[in-house]
Every structure is written in structure tokens, then in C-alpha cells.
N, C-alpha and C. Protein backbone atom coordinates (compact mmCIF):
# COMPACT_ATOMS: atom_id res chain seq x y z
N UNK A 1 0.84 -1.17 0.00
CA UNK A 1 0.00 0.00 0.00
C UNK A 1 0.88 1.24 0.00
N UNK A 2 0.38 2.17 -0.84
CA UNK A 2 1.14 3.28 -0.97
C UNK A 2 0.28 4.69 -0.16
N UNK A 3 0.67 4.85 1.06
CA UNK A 3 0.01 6.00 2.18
C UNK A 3 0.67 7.48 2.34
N UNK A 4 0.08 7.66 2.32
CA UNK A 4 0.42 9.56 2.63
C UNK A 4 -0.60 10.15 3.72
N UNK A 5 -0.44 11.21 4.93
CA UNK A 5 -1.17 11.92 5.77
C UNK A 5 -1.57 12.80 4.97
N UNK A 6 -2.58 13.71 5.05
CA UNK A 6 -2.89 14.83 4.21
C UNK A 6 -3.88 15.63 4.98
N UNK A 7 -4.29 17.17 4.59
CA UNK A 7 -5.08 17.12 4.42
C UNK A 7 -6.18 17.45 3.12
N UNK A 8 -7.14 17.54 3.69
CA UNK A 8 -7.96 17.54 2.17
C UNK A 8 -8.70 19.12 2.28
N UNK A 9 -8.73 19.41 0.59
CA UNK A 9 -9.19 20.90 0.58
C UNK A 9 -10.61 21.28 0.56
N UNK A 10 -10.77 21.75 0.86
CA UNK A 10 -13.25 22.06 0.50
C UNK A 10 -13.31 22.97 -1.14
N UNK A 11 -14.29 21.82 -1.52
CA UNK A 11 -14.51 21.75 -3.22
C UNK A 11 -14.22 23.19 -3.54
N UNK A 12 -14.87 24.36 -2.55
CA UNK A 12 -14.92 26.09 -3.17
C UNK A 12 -13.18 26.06 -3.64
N UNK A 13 -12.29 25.55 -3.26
CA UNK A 13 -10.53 25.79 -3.00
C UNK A 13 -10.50 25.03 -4.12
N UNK A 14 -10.93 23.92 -4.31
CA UNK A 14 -10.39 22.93 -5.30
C UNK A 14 -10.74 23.38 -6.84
N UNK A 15 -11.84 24.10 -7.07
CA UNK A 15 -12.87 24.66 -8.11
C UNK A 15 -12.08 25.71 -8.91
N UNK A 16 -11.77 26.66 -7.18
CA UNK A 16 -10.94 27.74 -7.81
C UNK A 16 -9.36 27.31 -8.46
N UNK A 17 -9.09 26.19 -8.16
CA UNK A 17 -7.49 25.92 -8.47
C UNK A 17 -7.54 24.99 -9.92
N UNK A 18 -8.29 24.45 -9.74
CA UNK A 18 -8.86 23.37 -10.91
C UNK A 18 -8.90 24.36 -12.45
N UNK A 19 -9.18 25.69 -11.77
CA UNK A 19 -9.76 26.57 -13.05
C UNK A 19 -8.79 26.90 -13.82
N UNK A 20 -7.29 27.57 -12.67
CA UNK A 20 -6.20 27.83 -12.82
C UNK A 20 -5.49 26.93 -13.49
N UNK A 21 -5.78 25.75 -12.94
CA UNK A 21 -4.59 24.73 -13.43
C UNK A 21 -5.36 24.54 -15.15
N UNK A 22 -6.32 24.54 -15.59
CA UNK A 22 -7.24 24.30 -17.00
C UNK A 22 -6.72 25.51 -17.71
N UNK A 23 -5.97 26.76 -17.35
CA UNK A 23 -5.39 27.83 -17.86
C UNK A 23 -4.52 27.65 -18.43
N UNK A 24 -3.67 27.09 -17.35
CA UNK A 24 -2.06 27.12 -17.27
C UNK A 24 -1.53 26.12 -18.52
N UNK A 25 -2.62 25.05 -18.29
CA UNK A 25 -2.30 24.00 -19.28
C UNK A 25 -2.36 24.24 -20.28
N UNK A 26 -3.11 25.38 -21.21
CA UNK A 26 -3.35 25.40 -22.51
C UNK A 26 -2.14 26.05 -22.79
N UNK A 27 -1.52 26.59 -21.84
CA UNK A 27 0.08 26.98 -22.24
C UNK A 27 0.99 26.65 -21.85
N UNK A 28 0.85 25.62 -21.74
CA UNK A 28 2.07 24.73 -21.20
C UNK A 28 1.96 23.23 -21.12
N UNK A 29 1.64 22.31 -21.98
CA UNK A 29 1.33 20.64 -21.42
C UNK A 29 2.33 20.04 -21.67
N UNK A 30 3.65 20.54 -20.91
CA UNK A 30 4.98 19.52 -21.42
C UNK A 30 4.84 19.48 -19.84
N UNK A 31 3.84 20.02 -18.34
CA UNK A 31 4.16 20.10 -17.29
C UNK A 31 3.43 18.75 -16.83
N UNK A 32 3.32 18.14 -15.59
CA UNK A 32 2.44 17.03 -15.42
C UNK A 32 1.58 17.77 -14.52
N UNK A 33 0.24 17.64 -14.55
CA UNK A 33 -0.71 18.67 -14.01
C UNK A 33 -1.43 17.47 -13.06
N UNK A 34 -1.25 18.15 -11.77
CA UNK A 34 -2.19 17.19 -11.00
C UNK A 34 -3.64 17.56 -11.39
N UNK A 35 -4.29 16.31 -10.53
CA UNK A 35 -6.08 16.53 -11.30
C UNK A 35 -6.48 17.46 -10.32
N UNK A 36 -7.09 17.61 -10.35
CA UNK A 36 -7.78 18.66 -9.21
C UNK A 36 -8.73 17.93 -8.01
N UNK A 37 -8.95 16.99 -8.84
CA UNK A 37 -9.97 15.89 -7.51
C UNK A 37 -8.38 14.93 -6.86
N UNK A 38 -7.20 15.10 -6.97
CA UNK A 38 -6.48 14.97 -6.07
C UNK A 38 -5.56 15.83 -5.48
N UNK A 39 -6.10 17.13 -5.57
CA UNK A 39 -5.35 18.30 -4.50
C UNK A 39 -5.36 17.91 -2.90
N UNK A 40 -4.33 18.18 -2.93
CA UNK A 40 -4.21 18.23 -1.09
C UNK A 40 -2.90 18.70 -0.68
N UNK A 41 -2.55 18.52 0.31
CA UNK A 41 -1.70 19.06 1.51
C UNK A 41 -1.08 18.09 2.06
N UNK A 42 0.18 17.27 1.46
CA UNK A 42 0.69 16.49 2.39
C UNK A 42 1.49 16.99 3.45
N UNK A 43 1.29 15.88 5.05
CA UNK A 43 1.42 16.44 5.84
C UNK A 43 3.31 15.52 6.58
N UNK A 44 2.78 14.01 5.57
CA UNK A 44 3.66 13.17 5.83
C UNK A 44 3.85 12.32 5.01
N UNK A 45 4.48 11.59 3.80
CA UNK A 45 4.73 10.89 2.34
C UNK A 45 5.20 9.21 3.56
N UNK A 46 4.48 8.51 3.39
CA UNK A 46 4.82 7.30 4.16
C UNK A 46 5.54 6.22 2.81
N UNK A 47 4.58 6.15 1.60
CA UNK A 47 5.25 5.06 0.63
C UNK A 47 4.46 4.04 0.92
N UNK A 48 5.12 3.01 0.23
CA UNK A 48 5.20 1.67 0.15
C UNK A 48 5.11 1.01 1.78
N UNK A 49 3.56 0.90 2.20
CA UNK A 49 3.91 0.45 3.53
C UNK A 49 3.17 -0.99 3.58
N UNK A 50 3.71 -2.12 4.11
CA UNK A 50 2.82 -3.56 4.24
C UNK A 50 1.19 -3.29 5.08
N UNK A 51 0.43 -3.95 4.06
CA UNK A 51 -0.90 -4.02 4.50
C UNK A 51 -1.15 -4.66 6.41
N UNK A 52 -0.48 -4.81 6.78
CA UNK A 52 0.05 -5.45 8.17
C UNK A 52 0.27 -4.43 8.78
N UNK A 53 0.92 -3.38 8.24
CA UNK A 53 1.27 -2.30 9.28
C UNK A 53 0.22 -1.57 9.23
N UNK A 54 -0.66 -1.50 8.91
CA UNK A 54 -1.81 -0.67 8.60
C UNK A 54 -2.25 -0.27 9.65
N UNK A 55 -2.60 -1.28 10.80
CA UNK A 55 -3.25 -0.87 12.38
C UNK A 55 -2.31 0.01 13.04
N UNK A 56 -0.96 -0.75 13.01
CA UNK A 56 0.28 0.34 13.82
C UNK A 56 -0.26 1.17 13.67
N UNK A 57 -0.20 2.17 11.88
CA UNK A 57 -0.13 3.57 11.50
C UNK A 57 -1.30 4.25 11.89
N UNK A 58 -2.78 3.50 11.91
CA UNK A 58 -4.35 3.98 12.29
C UNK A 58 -3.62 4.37 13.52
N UNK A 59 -3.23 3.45 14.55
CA UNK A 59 -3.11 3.21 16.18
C UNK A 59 -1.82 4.75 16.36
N UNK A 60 -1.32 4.83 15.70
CA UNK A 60 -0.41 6.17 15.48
C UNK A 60 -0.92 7.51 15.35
N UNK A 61 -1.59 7.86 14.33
CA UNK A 61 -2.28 8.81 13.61
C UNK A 61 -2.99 8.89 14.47
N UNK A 62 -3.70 8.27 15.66
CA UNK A 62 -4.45 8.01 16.39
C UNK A 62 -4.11 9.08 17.95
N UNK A 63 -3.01 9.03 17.86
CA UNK A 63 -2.29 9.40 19.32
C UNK A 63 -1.63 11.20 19.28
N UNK A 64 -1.95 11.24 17.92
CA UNK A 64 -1.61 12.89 17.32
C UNK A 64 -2.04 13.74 18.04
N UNK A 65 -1.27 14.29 18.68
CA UNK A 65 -1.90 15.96 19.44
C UNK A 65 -1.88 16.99 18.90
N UNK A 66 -3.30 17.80 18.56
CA UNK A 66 -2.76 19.30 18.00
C UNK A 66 -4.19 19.82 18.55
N UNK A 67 -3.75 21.28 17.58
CA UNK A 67 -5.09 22.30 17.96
C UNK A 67 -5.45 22.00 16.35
N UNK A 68 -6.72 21.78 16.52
CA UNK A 68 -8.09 22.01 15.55
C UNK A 68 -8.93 22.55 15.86
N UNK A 69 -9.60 23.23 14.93
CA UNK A 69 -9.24 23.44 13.02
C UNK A 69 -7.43 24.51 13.27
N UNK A 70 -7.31 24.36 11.80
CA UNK A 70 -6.24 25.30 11.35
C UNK A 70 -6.89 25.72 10.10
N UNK A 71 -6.63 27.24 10.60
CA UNK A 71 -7.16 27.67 9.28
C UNK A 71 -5.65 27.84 8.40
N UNK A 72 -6.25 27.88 6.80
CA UNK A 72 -5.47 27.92 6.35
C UNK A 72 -5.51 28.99 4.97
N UNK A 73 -4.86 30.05 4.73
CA UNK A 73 -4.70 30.15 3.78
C UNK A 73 -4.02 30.28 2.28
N UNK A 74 -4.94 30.22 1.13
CA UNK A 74 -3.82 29.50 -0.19
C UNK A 74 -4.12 30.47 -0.87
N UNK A 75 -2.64 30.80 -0.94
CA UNK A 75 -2.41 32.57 -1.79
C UNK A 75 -0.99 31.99 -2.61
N UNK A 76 -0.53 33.04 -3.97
CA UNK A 76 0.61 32.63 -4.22
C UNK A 76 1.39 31.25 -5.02
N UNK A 77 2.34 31.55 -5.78
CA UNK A 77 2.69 30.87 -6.68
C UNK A 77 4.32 30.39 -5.99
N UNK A 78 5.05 29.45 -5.91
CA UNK A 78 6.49 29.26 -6.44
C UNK A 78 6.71 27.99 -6.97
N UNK A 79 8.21 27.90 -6.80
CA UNK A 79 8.91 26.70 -7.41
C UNK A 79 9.47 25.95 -6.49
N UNK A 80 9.93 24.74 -6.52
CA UNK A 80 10.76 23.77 -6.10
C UNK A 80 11.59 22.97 -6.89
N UNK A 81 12.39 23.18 -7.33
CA UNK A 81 13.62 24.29 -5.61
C UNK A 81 13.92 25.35 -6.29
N UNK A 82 13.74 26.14 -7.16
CA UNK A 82 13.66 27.34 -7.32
C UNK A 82 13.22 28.02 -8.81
N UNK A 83 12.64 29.00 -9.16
CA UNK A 83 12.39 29.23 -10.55
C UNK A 83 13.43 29.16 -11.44
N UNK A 84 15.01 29.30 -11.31
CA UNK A 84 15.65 28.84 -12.34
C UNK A 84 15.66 27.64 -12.99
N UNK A 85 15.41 26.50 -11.59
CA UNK A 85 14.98 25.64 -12.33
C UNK A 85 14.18 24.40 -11.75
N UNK A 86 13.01 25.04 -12.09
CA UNK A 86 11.31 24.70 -11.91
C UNK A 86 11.17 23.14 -12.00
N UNK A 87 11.11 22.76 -10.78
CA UNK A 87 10.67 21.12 -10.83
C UNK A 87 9.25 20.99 -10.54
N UNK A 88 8.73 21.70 -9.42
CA UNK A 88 7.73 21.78 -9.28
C UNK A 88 6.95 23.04 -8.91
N UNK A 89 6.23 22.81 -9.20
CA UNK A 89 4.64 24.42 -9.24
C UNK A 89 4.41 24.71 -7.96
N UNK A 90 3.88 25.45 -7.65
CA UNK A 90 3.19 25.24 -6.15
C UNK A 90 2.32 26.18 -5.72
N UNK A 91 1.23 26.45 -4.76
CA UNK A 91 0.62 27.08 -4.43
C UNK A 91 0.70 27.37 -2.91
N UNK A 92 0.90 28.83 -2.68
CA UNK A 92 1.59 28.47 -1.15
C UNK A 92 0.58 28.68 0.05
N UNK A 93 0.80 28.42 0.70
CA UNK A 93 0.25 28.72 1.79
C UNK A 93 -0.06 29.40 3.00
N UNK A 94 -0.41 30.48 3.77
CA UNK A 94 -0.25 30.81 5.03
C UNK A 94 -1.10 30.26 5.94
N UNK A 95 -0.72 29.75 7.10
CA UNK A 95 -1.11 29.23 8.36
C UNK A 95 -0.42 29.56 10.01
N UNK A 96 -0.98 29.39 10.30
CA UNK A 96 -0.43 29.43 11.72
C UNK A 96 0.36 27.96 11.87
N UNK A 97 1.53 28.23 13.28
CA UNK A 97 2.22 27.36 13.45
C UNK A 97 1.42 26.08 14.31
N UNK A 98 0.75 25.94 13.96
CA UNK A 98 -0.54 24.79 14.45
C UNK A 98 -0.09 23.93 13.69
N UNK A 99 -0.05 24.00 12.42
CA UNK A 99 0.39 22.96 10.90
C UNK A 99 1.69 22.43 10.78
N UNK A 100 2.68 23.38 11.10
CA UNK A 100 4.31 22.93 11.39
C UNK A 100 3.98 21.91 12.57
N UNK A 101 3.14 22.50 13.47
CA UNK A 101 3.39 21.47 14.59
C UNK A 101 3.05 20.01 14.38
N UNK A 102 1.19 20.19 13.54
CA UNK A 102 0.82 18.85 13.17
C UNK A 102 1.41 17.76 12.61
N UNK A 103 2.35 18.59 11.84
CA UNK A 103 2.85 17.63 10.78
C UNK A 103 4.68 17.58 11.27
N UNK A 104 5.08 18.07 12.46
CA UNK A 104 5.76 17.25 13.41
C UNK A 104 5.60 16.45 14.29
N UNK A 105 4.32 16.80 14.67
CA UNK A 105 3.83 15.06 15.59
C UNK A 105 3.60 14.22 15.11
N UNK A 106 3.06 14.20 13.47
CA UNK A 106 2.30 13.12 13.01
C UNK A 106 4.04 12.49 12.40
N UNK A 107 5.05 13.18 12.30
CA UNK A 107 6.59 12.79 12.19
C UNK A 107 7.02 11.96 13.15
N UNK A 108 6.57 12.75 14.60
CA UNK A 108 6.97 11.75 15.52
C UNK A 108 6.18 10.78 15.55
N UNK A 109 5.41 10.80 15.67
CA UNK A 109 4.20 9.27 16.29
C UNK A 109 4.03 8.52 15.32
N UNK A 110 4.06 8.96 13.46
CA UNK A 110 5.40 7.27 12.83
C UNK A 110 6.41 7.25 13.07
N UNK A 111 7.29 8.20 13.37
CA UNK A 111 9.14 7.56 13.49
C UNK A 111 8.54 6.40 14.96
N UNK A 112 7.69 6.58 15.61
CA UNK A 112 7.63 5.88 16.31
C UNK A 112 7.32 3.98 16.36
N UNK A 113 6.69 4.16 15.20
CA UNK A 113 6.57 2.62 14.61
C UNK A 113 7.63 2.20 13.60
N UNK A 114 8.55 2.88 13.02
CA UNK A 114 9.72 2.63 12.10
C UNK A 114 9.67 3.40 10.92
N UNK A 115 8.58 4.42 10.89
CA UNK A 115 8.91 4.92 9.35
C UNK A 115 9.44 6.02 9.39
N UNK A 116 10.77 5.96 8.72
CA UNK A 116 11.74 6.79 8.36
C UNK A 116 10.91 8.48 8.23
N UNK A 117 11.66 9.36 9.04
CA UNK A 117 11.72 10.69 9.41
C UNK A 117 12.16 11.12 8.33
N UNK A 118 11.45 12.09 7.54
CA UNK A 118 11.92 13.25 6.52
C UNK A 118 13.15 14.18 6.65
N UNK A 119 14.11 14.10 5.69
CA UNK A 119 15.33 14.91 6.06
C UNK A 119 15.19 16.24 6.02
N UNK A 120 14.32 17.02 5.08
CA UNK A 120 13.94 18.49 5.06
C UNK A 120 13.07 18.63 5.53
N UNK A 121 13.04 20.27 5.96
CA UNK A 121 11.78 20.62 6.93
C UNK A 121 10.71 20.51 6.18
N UNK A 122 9.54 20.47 6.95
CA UNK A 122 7.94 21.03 6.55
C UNK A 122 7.80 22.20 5.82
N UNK A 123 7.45 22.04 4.78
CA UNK A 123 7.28 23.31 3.82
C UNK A 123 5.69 22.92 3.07
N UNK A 124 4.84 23.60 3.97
CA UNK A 124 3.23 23.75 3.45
C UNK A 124 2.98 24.42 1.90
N UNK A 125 2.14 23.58 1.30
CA UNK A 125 2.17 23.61 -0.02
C UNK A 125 1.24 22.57 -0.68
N UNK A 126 1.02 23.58 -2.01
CA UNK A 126 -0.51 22.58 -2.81
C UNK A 126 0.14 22.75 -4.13
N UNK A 127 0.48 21.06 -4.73
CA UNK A 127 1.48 20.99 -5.58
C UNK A 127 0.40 20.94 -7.24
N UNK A 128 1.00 21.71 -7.77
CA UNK A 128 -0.08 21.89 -9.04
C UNK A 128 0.47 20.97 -10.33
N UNK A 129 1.85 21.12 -10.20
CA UNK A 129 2.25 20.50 -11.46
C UNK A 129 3.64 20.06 -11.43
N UNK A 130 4.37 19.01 -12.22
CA UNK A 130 5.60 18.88 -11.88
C UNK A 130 6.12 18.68 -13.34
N UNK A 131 7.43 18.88 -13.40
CA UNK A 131 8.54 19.28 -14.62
C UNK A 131 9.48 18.18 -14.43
N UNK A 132 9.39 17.76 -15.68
CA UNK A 132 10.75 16.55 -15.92
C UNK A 132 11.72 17.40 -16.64
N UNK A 133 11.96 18.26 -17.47
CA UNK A 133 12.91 19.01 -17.81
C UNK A 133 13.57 20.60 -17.01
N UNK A 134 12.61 20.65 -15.78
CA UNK A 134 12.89 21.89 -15.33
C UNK A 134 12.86 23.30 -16.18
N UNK A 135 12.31 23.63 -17.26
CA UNK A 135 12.35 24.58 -17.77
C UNK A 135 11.00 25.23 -17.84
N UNK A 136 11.24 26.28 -18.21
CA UNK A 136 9.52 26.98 -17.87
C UNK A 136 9.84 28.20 -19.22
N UNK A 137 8.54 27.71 -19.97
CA UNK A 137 8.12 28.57 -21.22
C UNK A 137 8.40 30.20 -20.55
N UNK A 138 8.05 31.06 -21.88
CA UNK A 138 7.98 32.98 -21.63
C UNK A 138 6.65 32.82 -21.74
N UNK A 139 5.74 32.02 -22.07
CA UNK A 139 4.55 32.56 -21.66
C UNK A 139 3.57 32.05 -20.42
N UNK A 140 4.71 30.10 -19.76
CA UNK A 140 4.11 30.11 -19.25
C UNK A 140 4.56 31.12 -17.76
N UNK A 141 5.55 31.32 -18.03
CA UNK A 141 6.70 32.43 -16.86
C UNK A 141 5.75 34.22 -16.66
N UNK A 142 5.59 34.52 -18.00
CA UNK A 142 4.19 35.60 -17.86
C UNK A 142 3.02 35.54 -17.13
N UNK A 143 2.24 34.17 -17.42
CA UNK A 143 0.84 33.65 -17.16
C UNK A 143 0.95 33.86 -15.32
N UNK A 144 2.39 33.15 -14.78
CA UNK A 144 2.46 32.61 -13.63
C UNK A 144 2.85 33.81 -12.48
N UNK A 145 3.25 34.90 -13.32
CA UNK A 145 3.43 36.25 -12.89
C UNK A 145 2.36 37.07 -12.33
N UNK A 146 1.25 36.53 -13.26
CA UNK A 146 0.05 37.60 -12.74
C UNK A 146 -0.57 36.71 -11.61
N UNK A 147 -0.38 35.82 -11.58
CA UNK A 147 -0.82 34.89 -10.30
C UNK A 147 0.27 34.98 -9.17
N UNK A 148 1.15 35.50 -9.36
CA UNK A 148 2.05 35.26 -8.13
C UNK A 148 1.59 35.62 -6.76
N UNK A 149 0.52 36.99 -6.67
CA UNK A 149 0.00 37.42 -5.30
C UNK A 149 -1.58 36.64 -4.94
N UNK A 150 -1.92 35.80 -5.50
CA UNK A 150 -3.29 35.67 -5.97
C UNK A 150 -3.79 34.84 -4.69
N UNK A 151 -5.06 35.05 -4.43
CA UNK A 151 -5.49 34.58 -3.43
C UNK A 151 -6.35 33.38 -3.98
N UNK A 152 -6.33 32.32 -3.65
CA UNK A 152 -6.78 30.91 -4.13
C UNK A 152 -7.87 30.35 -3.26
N UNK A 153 -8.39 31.05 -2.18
CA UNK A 153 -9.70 30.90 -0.96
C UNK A 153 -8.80 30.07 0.34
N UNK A 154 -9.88 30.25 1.46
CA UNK A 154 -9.24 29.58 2.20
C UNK A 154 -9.94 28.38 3.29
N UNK A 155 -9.64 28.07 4.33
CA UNK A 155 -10.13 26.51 4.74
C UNK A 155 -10.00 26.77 6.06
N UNK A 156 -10.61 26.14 6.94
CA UNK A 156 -10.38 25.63 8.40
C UNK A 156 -10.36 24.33 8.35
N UNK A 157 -9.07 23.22 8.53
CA UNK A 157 -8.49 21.83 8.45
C UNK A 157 -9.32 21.56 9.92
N UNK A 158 -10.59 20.78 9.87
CA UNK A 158 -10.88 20.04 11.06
C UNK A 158 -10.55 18.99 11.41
N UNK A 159 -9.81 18.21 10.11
CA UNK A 159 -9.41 16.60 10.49
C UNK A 159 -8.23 16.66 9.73
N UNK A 160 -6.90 15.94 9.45
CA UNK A 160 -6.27 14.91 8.67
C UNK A 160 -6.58 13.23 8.88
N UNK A 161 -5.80 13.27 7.10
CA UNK A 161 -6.47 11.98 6.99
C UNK A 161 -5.35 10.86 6.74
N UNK A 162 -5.79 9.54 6.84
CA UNK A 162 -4.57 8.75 6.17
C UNK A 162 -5.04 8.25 4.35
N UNK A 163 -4.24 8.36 3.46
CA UNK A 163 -4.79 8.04 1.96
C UNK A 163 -4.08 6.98 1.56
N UNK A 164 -4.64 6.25 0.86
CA UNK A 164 -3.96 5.51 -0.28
C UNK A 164 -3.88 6.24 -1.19
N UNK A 165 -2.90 5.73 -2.14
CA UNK A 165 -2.62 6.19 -3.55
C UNK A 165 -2.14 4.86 -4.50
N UNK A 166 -3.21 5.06 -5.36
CA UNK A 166 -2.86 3.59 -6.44
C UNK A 166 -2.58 4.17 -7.58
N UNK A 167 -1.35 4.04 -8.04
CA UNK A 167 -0.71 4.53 -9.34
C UNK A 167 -1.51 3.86 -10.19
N UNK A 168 -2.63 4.34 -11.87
CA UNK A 168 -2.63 3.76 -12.28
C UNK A 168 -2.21 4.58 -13.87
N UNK A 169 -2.13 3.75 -15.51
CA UNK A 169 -1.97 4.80 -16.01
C UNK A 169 -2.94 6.10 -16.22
N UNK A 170 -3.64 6.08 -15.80
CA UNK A 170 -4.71 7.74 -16.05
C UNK A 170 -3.91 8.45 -14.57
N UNK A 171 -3.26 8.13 -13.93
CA UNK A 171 -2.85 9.09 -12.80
C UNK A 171 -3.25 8.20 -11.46
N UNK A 172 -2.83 8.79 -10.73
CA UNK A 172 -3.08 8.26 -9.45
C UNK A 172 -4.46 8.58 -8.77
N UNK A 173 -4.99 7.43 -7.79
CA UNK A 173 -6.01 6.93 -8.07
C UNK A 173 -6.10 7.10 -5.84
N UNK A 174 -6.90 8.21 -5.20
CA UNK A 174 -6.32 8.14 -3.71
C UNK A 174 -7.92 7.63 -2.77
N UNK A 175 -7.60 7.29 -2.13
CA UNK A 175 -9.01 6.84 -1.30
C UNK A 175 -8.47 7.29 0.54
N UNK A 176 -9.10 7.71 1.03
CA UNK A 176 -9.29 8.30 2.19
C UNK A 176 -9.60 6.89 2.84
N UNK A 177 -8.80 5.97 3.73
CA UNK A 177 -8.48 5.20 4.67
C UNK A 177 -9.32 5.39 6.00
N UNK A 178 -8.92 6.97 6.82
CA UNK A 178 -9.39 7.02 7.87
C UNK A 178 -9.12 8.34 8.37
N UNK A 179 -9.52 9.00 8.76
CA UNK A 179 -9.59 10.15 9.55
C UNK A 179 -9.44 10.27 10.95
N UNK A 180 -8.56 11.51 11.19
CA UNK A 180 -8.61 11.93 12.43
C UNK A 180 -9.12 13.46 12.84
N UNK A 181 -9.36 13.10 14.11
CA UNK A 181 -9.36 15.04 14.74
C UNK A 181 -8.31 15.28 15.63
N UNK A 182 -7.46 14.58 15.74
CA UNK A 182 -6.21 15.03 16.45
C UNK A 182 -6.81 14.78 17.92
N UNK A 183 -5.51 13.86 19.08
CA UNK A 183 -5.91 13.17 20.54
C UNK A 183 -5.77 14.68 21.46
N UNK A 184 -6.27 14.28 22.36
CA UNK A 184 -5.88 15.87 23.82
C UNK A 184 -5.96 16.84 23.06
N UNK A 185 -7.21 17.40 22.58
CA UNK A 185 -7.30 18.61 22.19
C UNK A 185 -7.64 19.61 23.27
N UNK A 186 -7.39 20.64 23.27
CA UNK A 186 -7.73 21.60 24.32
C UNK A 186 -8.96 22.84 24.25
């Protein structure tokens, strides 16, 4: 099983980005454009995990402490790892440090069952599209200009979730596992 934490966006966020990304594409389809019915917010990339470990990770995800909701908002354009040379799109985010935190506990409480800890920090983000050549057109570099301050709506995160993701060829294919509201809330 292939799992990721996330969270998930409310359709008004997804509608408005969906629209953007149906823009962007007509000037640019050498990019890989996520679908829009799989936008989200990963919080933690788990992989390839045995159908066996499945309870551990519920029984984990389970023990998460934070403050809920987080609001969140999605304004803004960049790159990864940088616009010279554009691997990936992105839509950024502002939040409160509620979200850094979440998605350091939900770090700790799997490193706690064995799955390997992320070497770079938490960097909140809604990934639109990704580049196998790293290069970025003049018009799609124009297009992405007038969006750079742009406000994309925003959310209050009441739960994360755990997902599957089944690669298939039309794209990846995610189903929502199980949900949480985060343990000892205050």
C-alpha cells in the first residue's frame, strides 16, 4: 500500500485551483498537471507500507496531538527548488504554526513505529504541477506572474487523513483510509 497523511481541501478551493490549473495547461502541457480531484496538503509521504502495518499507523495517527481546526490560507505561486529551475509548481500557503506542529507530531508518532523521518523541513504547499525538464516557457513564466499574489480561498483543516494512492496509467487513483481530529485537544 502506498500512504500519505494529508489534508484535504473544501470543493470552493479545489474549483478555484482546478480553473487555474485548465489555464495554465493550454500553455504549457509539457508540465504534469495534478487533477484537481487529487489536491491536497501532504502532511507526511509514508510510501510503500505492508498491508500489516496498517493498524500500527491507524493506532499512530491516532495518538496525534494538536489544535483544531487550522485555518489555512492559499495565496501565491512558487517553485521547487527554485524558478531557475522549476521542478515543481506550487501554491503556497499561510497558516499558523498549528500545521508545522501537526505535521511534526504526526513525524513523531510514525518515526515511532519505524517509518523513516523526513530529512527536510515542513514546507506547506498545494502541488499543481511537476517538470521533468525543469524549464519553464515565456509565456508560461508571464501567465504565472500575474498569479504570483493571488489569493486561491481559504479553509479551516478540522481533520487529517490517512490516503492511499494507487498509481494507475490515467494518474493516481487516492481513497481516504481514515480520519482523524487530532488526541488531547484543548
Amino acid at each position: 500500500m502506498r500512504l500519505f497523511v494529508a489534508l484535504e481541501i473544501p470543493d470552493g478551493v479545489r474549483e478555484t485551483i482546478a480553473q487555474l490549473i485548465g489555464e495554465l495547461k493550454l500553455l504549457d502541457n509539457s508540465w504534469k498537471w495534478t487533477r484537481a480531484e487529487n489536491l491536497h496538503v501532504t502532511l507526511k509521504f509514508l510510501g510503500e507500507t505492508p498491508q500489516e502495518k496498517l493498524k500500527s499507523v491507524c493506532d499512530a495517527l491516532r495518538s496525534v496531538s494538536c489544535e483544531l481546526p487550522i485555518p489555512v490560507n492559499f495565496r501565491g505561486l512558487g517553485f521547487f527548488p527554485n524558478e531557475r529551475r522549476p521542478r515543481v509548481l506550487w501554491i503556497g500557503m499561510e497558516a499558523p504554526l498549528t500545521l508545522t506542529a501537526l505535521a511534526a507530531s504526526t513525524e513523531v508518532a510514525l518515526a515511532g513505529i519505524g517509518v523513516p523521518r523526513e530529512e527536510g523541513a515542513f514546507t506547506p504547499h498545494l502541488t499543481l504541477a511537476r517538470s521533468k525538464d525543469g524549464r519553464l516557457s515565456e509565456k508560461m513564466r508571464t501567465a504565472l506572474a500575474k498569479y504570483a499574489f493571488r489569493q486561491f480561498g481559504v479553509m479551516n483543516a478540522s481533520a487529517f487523513h490517512l490516503i492511499e494512492s494507487k498509481l494507475k496509467s490515467t494518474g493516481a487513483e487516492y481513497t481516504t483510509l481514515e480520519s482523524f481530529s487530532g488526541a488531547n485537544q484543548s
